[in-house]
Structure formats: structure tokens, C-alpha cells
C-alpha atoms as a PDB file:
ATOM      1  CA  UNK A   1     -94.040 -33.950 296.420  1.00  0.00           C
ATOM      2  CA  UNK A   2     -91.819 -32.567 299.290  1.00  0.00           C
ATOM      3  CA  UNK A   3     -89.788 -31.342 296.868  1.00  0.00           C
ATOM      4  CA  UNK A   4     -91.965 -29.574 294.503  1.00  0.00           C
ATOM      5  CA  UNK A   5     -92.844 -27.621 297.685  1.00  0.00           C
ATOM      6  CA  UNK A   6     -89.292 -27.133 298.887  1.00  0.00           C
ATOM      7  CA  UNK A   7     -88.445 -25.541 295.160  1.00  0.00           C
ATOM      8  CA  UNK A   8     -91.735 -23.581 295.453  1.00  0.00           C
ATOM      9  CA  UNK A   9     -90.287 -22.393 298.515  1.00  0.00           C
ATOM     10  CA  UNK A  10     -86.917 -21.377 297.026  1.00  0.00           C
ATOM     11  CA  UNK A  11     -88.712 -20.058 294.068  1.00  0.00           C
ATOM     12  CA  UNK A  12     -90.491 -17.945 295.823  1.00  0.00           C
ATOM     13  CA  UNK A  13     -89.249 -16.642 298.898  1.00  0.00           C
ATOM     14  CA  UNK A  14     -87.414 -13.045 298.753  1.00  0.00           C
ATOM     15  CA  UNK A  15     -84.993 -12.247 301.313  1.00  0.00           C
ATOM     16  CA  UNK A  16     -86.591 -10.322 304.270  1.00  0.00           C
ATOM     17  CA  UNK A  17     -85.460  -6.661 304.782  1.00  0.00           C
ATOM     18  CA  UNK A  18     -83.582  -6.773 308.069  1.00  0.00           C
ATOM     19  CA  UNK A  19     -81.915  -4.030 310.315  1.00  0.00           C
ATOM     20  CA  UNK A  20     -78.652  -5.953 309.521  1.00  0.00           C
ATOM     21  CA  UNK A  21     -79.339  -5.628 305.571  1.00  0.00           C
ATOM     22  CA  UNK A  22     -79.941  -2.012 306.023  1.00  0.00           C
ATOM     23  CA  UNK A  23     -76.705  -1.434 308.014  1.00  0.00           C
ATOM     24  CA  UNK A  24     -74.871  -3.209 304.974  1.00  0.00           C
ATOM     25  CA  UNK A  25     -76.544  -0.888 302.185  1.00  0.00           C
ATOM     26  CA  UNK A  26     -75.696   1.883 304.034  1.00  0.00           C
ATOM     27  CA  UNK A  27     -71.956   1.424 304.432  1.00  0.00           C
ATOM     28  CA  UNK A  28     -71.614   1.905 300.870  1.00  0.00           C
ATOM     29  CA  UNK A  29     -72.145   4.859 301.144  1.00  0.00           C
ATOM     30  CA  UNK A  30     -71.461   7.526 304.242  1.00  0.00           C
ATOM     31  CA  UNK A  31     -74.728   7.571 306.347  1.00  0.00           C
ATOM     32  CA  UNK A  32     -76.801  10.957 305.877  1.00  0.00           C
ATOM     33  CA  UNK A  33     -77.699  13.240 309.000  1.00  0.00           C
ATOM     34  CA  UNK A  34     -81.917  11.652 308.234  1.00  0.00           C
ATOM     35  CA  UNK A  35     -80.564   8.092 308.148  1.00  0.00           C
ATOM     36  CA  UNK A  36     -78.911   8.147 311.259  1.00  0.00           C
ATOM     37  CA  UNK A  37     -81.855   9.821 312.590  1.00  0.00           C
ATOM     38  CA  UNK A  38     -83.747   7.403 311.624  1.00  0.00           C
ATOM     39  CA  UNK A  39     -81.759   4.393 312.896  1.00  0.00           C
ATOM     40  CA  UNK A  40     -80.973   6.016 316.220  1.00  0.00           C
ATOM     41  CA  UNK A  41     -84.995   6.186 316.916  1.00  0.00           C
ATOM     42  CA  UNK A  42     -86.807   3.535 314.754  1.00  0.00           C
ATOM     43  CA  UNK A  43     -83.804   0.380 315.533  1.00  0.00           C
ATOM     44  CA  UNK A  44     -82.771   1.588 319.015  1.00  0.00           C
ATOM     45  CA  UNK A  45     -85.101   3.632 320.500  1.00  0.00           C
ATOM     46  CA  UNK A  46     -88.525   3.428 318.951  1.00  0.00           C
ATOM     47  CA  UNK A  47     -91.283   1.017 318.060  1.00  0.00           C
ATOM     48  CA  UNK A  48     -88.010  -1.988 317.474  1.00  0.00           C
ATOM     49  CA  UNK A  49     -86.456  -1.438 320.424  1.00  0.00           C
ATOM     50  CA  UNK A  50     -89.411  -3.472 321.804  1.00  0.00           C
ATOM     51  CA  UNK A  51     -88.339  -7.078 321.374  1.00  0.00           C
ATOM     52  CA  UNK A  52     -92.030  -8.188 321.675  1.00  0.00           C
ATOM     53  CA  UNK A  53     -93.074  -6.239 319.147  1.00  0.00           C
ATOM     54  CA  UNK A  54     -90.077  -7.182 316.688  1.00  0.00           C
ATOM     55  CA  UNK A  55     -90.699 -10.931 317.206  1.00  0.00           C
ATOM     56  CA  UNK A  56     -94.498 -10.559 316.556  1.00  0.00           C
ATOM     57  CA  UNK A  57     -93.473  -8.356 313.211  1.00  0.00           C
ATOM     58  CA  UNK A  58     -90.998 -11.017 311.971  1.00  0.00           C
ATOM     59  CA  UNK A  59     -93.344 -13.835 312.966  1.00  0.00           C
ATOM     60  CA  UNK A  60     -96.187 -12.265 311.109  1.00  0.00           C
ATOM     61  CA  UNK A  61     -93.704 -11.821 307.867  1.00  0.00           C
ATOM     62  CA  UNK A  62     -92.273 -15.947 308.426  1.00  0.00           C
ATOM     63  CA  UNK A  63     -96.272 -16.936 308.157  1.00  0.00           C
ATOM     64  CA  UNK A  64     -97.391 -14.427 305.444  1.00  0.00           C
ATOM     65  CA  UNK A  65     -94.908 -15.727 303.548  1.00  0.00           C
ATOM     66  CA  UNK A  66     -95.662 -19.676 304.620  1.00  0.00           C
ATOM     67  CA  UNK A  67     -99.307 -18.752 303.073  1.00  0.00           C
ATOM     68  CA  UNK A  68     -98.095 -17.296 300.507  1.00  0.00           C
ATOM     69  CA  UNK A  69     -96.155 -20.413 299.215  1.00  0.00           C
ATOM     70  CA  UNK A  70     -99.196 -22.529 300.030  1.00  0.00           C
ATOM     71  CA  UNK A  71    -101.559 -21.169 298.188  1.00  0.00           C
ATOM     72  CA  UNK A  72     -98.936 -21.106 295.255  1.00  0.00           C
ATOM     73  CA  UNK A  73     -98.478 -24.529 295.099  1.00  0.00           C
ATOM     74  CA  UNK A  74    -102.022 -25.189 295.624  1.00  0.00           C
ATOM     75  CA  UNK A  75    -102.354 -23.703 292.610  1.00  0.00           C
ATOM     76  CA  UNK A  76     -99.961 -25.050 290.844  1.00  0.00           C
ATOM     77  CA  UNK A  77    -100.766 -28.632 291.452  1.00  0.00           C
ATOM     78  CA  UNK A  78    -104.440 -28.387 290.899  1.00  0.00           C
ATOM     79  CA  UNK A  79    -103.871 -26.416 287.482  1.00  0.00           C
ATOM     80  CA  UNK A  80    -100.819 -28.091 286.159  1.00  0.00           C
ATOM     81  CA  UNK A  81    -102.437 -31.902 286.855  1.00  0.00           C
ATOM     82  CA  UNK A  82    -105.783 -31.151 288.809  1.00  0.00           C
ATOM     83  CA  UNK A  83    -107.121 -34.662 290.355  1.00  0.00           C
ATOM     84  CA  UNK A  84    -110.002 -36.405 289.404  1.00  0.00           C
ATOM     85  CA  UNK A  85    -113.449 -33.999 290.527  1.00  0.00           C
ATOM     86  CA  UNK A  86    -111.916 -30.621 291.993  1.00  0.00           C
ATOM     87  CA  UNK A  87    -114.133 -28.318 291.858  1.00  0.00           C
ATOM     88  CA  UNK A  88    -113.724 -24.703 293.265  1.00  0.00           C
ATOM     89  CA  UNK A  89    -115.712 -23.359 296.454  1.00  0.00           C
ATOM     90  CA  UNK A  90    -115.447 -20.051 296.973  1.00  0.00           C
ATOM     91  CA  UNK A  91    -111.628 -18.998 295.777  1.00  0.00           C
ATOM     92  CA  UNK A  92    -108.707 -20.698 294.257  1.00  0.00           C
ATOM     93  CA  UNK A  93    -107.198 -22.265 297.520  1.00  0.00           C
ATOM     94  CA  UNK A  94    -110.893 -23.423 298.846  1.00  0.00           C
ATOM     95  CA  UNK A  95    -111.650 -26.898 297.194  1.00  0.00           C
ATOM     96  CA  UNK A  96    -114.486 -29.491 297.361  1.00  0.00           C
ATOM     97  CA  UNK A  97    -112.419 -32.902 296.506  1.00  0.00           C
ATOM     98  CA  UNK A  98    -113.435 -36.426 296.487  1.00  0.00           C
ATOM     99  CA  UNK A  99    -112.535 -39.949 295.095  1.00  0.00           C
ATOM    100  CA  UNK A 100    -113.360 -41.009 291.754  1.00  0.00           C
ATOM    101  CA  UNK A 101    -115.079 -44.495 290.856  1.00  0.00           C
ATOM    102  CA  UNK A 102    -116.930 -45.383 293.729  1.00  0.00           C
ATOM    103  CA  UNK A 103    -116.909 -48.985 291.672  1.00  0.00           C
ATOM    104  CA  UNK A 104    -114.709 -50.872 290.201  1.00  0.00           C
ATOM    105  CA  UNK A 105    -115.767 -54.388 288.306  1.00  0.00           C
ATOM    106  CA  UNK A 106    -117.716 -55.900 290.824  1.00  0.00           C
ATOM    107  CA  UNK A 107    -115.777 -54.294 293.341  1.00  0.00           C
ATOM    108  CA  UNK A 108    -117.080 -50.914 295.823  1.00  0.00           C
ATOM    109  CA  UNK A 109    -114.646 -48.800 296.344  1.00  0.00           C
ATOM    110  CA  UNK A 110    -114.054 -46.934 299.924  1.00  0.00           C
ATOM    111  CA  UNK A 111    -111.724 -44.093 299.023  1.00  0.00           C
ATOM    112  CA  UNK A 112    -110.463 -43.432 302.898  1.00  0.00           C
ATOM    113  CA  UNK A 113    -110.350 -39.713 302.580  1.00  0.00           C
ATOM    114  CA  UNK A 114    -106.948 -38.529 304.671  1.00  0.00           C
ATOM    115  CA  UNK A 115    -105.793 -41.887 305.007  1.00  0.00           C
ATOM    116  CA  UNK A 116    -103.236 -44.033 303.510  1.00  0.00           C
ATOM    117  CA  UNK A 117    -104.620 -46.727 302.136  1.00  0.00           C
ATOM    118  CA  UNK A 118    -108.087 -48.131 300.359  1.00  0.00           C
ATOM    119  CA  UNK A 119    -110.380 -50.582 300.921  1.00  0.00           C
ATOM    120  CA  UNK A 120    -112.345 -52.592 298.491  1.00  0.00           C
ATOM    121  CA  UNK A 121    -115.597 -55.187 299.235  1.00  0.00           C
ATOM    122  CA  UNK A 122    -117.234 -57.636 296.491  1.00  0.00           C
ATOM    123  CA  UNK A 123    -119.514 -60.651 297.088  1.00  0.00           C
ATOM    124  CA  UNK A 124    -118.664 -63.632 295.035  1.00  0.00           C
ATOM    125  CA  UNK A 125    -121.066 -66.792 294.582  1.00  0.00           C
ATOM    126  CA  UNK A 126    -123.727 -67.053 297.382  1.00  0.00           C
ATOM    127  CA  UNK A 127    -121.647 -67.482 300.165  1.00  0.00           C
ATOM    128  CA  UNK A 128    -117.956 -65.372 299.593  1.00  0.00           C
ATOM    129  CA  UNK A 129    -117.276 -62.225 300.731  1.00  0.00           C
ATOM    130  CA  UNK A 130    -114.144 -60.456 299.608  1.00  0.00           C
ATOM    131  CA  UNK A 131    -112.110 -57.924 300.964  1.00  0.00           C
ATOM    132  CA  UNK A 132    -109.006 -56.360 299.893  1.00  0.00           C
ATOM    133  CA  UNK A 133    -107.285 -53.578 301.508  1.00  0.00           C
ATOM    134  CA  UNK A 134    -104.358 -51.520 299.940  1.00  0.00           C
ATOM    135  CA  UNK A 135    -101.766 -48.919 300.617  1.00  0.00           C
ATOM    136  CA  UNK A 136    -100.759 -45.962 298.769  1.00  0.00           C
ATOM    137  CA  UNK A 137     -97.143 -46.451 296.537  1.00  0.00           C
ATOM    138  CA  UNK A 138     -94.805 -47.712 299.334  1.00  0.00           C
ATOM    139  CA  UNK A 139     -91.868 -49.013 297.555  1.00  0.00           C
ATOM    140  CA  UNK A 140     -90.574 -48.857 294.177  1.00  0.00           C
ATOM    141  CA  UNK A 141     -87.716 -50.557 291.406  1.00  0.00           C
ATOM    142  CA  UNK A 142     -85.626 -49.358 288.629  1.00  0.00           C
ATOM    143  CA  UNK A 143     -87.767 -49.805 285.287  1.00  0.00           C
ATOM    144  CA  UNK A 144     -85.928 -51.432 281.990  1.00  0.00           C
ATOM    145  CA  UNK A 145     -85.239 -47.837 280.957  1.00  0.00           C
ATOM    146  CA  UNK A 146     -81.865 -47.118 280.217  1.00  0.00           C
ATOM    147  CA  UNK A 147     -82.141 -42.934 280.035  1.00  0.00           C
ATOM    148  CA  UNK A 148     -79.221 -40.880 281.530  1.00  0.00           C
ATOM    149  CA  UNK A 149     -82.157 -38.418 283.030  1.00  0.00           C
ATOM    150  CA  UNK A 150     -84.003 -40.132 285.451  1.00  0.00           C
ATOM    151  CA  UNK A 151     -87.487 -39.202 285.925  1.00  0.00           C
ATOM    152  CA  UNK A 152     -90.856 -40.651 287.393  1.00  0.00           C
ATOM    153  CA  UNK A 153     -91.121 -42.915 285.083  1.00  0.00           C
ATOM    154  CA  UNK A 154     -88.080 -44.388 285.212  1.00  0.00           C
ATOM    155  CA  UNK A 155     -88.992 -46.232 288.690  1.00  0.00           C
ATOM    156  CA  UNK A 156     -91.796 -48.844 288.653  1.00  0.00           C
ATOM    157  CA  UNK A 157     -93.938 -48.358 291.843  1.00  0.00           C
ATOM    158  CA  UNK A 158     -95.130 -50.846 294.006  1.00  0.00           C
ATOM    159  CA  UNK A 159     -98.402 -51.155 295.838  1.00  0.00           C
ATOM    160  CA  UNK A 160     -99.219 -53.866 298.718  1.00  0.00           C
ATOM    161  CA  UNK A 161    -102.592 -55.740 298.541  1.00  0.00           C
ATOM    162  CA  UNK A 162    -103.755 -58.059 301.323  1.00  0.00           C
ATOM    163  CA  UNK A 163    -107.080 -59.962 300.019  1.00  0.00           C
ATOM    164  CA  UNK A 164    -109.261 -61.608 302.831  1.00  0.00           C
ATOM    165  CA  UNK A 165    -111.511 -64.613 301.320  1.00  0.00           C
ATOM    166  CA  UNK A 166    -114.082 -65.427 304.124  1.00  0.00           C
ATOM    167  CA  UNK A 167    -117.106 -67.879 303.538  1.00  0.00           C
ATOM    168  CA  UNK A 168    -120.349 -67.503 305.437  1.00  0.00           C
ATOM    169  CA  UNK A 169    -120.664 -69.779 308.657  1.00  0.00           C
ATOM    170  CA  UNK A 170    -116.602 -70.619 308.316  1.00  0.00           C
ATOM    171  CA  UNK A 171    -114.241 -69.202 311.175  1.00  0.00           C
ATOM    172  CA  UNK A 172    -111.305 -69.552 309.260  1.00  0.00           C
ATOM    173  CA  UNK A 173    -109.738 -66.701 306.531  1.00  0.00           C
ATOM    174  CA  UNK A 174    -107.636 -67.521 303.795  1.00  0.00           C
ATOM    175  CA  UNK A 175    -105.481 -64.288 303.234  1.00  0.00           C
ATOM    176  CA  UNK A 176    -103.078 -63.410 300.131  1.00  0.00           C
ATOM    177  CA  UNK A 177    -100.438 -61.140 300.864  1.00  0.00           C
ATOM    178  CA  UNK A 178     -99.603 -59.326 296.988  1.00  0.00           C
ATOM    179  CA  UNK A 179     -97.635 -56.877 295.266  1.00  0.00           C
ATOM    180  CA  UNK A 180     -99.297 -55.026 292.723  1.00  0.00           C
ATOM    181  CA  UNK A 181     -96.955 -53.861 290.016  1.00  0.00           C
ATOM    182  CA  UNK A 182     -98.061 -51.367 287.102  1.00  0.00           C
ATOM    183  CA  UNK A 183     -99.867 -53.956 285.203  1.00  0.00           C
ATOM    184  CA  UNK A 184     -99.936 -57.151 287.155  1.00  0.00           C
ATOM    185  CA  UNK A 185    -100.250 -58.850 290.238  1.00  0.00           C
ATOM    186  CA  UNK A 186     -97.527 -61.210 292.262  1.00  0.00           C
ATOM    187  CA  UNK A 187     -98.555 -63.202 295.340  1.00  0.00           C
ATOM    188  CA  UNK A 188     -95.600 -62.757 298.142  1.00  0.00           C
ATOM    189  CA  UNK A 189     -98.045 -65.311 300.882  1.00  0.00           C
ATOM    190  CA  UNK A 190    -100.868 -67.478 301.777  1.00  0.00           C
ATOM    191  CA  UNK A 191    -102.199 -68.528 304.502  1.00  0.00           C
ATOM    192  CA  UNK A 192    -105.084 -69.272 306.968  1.00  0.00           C
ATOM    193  CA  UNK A 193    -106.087 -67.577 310.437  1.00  0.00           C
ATOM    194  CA  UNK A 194    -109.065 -66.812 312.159  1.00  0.00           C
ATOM    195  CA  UNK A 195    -111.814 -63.941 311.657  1.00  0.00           C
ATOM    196  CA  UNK A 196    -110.720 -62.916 315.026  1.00  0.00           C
ATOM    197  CA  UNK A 197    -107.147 -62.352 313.689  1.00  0.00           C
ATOM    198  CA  UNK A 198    -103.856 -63.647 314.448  1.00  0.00           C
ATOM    199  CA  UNK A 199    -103.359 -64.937 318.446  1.00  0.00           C
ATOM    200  CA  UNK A 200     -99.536 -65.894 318.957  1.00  0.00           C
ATOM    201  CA  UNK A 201     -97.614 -67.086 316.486  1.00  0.00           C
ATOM    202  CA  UNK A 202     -98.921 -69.690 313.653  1.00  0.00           C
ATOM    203  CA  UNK A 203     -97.745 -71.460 311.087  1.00  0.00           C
ATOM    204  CA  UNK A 204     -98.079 -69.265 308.257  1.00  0.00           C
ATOM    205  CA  UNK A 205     -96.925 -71.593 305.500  1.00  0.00           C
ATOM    206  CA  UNK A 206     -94.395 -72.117 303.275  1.00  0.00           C
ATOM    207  CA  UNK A 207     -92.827 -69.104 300.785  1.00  0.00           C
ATOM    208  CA  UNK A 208     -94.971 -68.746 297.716  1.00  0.00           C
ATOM    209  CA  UNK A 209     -91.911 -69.662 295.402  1.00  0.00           C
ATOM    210  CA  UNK A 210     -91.189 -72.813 297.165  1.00  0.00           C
ATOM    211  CA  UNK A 211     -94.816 -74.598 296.039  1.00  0.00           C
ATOM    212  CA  UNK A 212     -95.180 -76.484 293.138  1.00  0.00           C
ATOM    213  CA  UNK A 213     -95.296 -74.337 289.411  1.00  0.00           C
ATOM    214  CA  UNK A 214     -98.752 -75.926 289.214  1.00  0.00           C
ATOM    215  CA  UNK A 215     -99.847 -75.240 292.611  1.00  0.00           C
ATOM    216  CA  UNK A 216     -98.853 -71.271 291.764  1.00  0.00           C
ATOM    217  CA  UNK A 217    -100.435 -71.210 288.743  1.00  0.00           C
ATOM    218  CA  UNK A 218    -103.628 -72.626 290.456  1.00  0.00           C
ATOM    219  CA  UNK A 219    -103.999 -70.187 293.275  1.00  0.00           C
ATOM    220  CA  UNK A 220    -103.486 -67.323 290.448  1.00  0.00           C
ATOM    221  CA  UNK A 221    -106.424 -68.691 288.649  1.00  0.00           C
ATOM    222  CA  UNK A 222    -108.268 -68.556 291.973  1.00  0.00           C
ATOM    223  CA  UNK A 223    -107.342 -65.242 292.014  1.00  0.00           C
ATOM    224  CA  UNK A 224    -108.157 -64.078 288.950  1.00  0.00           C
ATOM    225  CA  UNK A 225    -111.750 -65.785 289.308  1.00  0.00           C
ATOM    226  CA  UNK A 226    -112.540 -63.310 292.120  1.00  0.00           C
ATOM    227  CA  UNK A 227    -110.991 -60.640 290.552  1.00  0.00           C
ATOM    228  CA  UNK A 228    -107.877 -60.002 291.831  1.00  0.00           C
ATOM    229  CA  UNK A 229    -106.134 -59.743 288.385  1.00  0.00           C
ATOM    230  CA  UNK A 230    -103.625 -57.742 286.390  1.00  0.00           C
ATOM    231  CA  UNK A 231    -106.686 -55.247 285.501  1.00  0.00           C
ATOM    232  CA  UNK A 232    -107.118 -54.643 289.179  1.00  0.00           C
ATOM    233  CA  UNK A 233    -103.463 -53.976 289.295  1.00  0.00           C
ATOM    234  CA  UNK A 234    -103.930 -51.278 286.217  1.00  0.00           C
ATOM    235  CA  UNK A 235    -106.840 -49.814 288.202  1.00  0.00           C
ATOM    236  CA  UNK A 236    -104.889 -49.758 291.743  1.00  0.00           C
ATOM    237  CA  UNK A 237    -102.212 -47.716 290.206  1.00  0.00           C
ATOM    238  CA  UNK A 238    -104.606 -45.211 288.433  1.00  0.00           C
ATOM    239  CA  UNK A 239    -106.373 -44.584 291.392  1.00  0.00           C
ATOM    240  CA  UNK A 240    -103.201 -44.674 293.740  1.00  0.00           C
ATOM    241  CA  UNK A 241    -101.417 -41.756 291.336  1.00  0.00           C
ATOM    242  CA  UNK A 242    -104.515 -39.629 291.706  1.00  0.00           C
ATOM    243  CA  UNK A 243    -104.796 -40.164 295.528  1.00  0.00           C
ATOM    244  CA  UNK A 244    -101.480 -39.537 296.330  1.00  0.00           C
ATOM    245  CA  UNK A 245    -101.963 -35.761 294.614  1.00  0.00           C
ATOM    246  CA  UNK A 246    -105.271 -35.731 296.591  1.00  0.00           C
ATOM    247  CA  UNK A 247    -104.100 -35.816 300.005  1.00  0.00           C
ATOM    248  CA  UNK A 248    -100.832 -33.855 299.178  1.00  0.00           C
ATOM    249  CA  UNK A 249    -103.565 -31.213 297.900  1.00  0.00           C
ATOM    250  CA  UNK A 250    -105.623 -31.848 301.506  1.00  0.00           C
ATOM    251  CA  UNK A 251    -101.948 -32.018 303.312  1.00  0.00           C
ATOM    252  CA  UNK A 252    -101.518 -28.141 302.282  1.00  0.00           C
ATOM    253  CA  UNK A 253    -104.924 -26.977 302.880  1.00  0.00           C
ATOM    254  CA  UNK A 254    -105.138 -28.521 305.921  1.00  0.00           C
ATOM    255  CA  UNK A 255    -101.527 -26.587 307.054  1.00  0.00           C
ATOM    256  CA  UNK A 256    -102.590 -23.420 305.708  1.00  0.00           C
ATOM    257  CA  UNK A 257    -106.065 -23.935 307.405  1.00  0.00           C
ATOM    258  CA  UNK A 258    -104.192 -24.269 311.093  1.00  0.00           C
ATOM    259  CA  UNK A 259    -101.996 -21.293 310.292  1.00  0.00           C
ATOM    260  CA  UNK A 260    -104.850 -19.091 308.879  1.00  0.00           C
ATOM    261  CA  UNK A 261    -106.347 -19.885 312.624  1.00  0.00           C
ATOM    262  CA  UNK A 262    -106.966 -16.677 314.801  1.00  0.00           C
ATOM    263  CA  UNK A 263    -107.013 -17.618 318.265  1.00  0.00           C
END
């Protein structure tokens, strides 16, 4: 996203017209009585002799500019690939934006507007509560793809899920650490710890690769029974891809908010 903003900004920007740039022009050609009028009391001994004023002008130009960019990539991602329910406000840079699917499954979704990462709540059976909390894309791997042009979807992106499993009247958690790949879900860890979390340094079990086939393919299931399943994984990454445009969206407003600021 960076760089769709950094190639707005070299699309964009025009080279500012400088007393240097004027100097240049006019040694192609011998300088007229009016233009060295002109230089002699606008550069050196007019308005631009005062070095206030000359930073205020230049400043004014560097954030006009700034804005200018802003609003033009605004644009340009909301039109191009808008995110789930945009809606205008009062012109094209002003936008009302919020999370889509306030459910998923049994699952309620809390969007965490400006933040990086999600959190979802279910209850399962009469005494389970569930809660899974999950970042934005923070990793990613080469796909199969064997194109000489890579693009985004050449990479596979990778999502962390931590799932908390606590039972009513029961101190103790059982957490799964997870990755959550494009259409599936891989446990990294399990282990137990207290509501209160983690004091010191506990045992935190052994690897998830080191148990038993049988033993993995049994805490999967238990999983899967709860939810937490290669469909969530599907969702995650849905929701993740239109997120990450949200808050790059909000990132920009917000900037061009603070520089739009009269103090």
C-alpha cells in the first residue's frame, strides 16, 4: 500500500517553480532590461527577500501538494476496489466506513476499527465460551505458482489466530496458538494457563508436531467442533483483505485530516 502511494506521489507531483529554475531558463537566453528588473526587486529585494515569508510560501506549496496526492489516492482506492459499505458524506474524500458481517457462523464479530487485529466471541454447549483473537496479514510464503511476474497472488498470506476455550466455574484456559492459511487452519501450540494470564514461566508443552498423528488429528476435530475450521480460515482472509484497505483508507484521511488542521 506504501507503494501505491509513493507512485501516486511520483505520478503526480510536478516540479516546483523555484528562483534557481528561473535563473536556469533565463540563461538561455540573454536576460531582458524587465527580467532583471524583476529579479533585482521580487528575489532580492522585495516580498522574497523575506525568508519568513519564503518558507511559509514553500511550506504552503509542500502541503497543497501533500493534499493533493491524498485525496488522489483516496480516490483511487475507494473507486478502483472500494471496501465493503463506503458510502460518501459530504464530498469524495469524506467517508462513513465500517466493518462488514457483524456475524460469522455462530461467531460475533468485533471489527476493532483503527486497530490491527479482530476479535471474535461464540458460546458453545451450556458452559463454553470461546474467544479468538486475530491479526491482520503478518507474514506470508511463496505460492506453487511458477510465473516470471510476480504479483499478489503469487505469495500466500498468513494470519495468526490465538483461540481461548474457557469453561464456566474453571480457572484454567486451554489456548491454541494457529496459523490461518488461505483456506485452512494449522495449529503451531497448546497449552494451559490461568484466566489471570501467564505469571513466570510455565511449562507450555511439547511442539504440536512432536504428539502422536492421532493425538493431532484429535485436537483438530476439537477444533473444528467449535468452529475453528478451514471455513473460518476462508472467512479470516476475506475479511482481513478488506480491512487492510479499510484502515489504509482511514490511515490517509486521518493524515490529511491533521494537515487540513488550522491552528
Amino acid at each position: 500500500m506504501a507503494l501505491r502511494l509513493t507512485r501516486s506521489i511520483r505520478r503526480y507531483a510536478t516540479p516546483l517553480l523555484t528562483p534557481l529554475s528561473i535563473t536556469s531558463i533565463s540563461d538561455q537566453n540573454p536576460p531582458s532590461l524587465l527580467h532583471q528588473a524583476i529579479v533585482s526587486n521580487s528575489f532580492y529585494s522585495g516580498t522574497y527577500a523575506n525568508p519568513g515569508y519564503s518558507s511559509k510560501m514553500r511550506k504552503s506549496t509542500f502541503e497543497g501538494n501533500l493534499l493533493r496526492l491524498l485525496r488522489n489516492e483516496i480516490q483511487y482506492e475507494l473507486e478502483s476496489s472500494p471496501p465493503h459499505e463506503w458510502k460518501r458524506v459530504a464530498s469524495f474524500d469524506l467517508f462513513a466506513i465500517k466493518q462488514p458481517v457483524p456475524e460469522f457462523n455462530c461467531f460475533k464479530v468485533d471489527g476493532r476499527p483503527g486497530e490491527q487485529w479482530i476479535r471474535l466471541n461464540r458460546k458453545f454447549g451450556e458452559n463454553e465460551e470461546i474467544k479468538v483473537e486475530v491479526t491482520m496479514f503478518d507474514g506470508s510464503i511463496p505460492s506453487q505458482k511458477t510465473n516470471t511476474v510476480v504479483t499478489e497472488d503469487d505469495v500466500e498470506l498468513h494470519i495468526t489466530i490465538v483461540v481461548n476455550i474457557l469453561k464456566e466455574n474453571v480457572n484454567d484456559v486451554v489456548e491454541f496458538v494457529c496459523s490461518a492459511w488461505i483456506d485452512s487452519i494449522e495449529i503451531q501450540k497448546v497449552f494451559m494457563r490461568g484466566r489471570d494470564r501467564m505469571v513466570g514461566q510455565p511449562y507450555m508443552g511439547p511442539g504440536f508436531k512432536e504428539l502422536d498423528d492421532e493425538m493431532q488429528e484429535s485436537l483438530y476435530e476439537f477444533l473444528e467442533a467449535r468452529g475453528i475450521d478451514d471455513e473460518l480460515a476462508v472467512f479470516l482472509h476475506k475479511y482481513m483483505k478488506n480491512k487492510d484497505k479499510l484502515e489504509f483508507v482511514r490511515w490517509m484521511e486521518n493524515v490529511k485530516s491533521y494537515i487540513e488542521r488550522k491552528y
